[in-house]
Protein backbone atom coordinates (compact mmCIF):
# COMPACT_ATOMS: atom_id res chain seq x y z
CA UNK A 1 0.00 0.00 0.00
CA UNK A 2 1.32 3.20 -1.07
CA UNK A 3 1.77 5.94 1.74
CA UNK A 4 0.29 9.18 1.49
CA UNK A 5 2.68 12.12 2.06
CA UNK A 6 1.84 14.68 4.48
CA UNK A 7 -0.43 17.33 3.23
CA UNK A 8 -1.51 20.84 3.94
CA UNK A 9 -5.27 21.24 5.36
CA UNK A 10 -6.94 24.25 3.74
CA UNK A 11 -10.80 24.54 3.20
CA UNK A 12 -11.99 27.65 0.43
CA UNK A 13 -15.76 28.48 1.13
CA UNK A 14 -17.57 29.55 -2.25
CA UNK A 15 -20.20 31.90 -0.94
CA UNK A 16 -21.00 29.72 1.60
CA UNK A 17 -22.92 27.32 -0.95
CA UNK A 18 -19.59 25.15 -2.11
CA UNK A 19 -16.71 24.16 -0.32
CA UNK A 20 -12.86 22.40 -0.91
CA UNK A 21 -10.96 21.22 1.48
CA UNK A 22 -7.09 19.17 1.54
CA UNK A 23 -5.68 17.50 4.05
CA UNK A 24 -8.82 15.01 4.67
CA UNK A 25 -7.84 12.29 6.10
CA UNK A 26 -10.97 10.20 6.83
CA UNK A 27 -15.05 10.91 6.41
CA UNK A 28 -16.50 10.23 10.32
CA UNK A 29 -19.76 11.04 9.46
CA UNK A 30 -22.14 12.88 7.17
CA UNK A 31 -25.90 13.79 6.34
CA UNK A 32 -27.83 16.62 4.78
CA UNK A 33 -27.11 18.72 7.92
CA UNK A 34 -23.86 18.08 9.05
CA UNK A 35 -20.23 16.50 7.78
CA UNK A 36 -18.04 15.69 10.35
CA UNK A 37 -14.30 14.53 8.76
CA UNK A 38 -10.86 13.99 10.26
CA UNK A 39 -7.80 16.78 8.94
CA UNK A 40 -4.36 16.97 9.01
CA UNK A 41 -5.03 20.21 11.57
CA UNK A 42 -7.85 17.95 13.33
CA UNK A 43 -11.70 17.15 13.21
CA UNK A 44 -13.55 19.48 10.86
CA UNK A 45 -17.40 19.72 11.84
CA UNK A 46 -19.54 21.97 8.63
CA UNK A 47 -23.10 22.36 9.67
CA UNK A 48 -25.54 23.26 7.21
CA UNK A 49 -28.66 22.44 5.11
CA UNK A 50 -28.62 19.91 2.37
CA UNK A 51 -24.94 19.22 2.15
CA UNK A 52 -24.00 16.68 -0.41
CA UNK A 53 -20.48 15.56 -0.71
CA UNK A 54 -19.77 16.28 -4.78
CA UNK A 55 -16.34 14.46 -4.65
CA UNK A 56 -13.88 12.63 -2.14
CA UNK A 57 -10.36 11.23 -2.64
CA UNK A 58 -8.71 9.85 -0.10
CA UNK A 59 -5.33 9.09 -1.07
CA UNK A 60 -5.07 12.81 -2.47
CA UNK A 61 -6.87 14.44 0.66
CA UNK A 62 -9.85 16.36 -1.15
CA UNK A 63 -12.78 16.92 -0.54
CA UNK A 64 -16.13 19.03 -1.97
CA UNK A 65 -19.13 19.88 -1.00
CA UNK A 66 -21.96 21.52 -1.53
CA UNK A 67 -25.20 22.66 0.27
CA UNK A 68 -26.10 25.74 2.56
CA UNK A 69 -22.93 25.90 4.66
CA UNK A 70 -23.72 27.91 8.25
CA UNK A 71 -20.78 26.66 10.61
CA UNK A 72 -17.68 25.49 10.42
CA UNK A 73 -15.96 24.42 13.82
CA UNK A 74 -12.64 22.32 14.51
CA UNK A 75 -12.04 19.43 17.77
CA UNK A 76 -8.62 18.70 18.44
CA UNK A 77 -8.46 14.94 17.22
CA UNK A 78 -7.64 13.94 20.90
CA UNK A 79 -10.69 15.01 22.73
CA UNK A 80 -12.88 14.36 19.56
CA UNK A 81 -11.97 10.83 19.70
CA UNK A 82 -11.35 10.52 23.27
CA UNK A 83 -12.87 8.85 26.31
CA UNK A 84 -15.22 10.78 29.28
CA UNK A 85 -16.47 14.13 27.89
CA UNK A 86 -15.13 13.60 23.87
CA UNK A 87 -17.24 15.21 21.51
CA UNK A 88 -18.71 11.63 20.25
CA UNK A 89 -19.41 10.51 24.31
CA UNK A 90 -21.27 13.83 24.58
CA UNK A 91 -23.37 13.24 20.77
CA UNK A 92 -24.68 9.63 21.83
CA UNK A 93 -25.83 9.75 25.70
């Protein structure tokens, strides 16, 4: 298996209706009103309406989406993936 060099995480927001985004390093989760997806610079959580993911490449790192785009937020990997009090402890009490 080929290894994937170490990229740059950058995200360009299109008037907040299309997005791009490098460094992606895994999709966690995603529906029409949120994508949540792990970075080179940690977890990325968009929030929107009817987001659609147009294209995803893995081994390159990029992403696109599309939709009504109102937040974008980022969890440190750590406490994202983490034990007591993570971010995905806290989303299914």
């Amino acid at each position: 298996m080929e290894q994937r060099t170490e990229s740059k995480h950058t995200f360009m927001l299109e008037k907040r209706g299309k997005m791009k985004l490098t460094g992606v390093t895994e999709v966690i989760s995603f529906d029409e009103l949120s994508v949540i997806a792990d970075t080179d610079c940690g977890v990325i959580i968009i929030k929107g309406e009817n987001l659609h993911i147009d294209s995803l490449d893995l081994e390159k790192g990029d992403m696109s989406l599309d939709g009504s785009i109102d937040s974008v937020s980022y969890e440190e990997s750590d406490s994202f993936f983490g034990a007591k009090g993570s971010f995905l402890s806290r989303l299914f009490r």
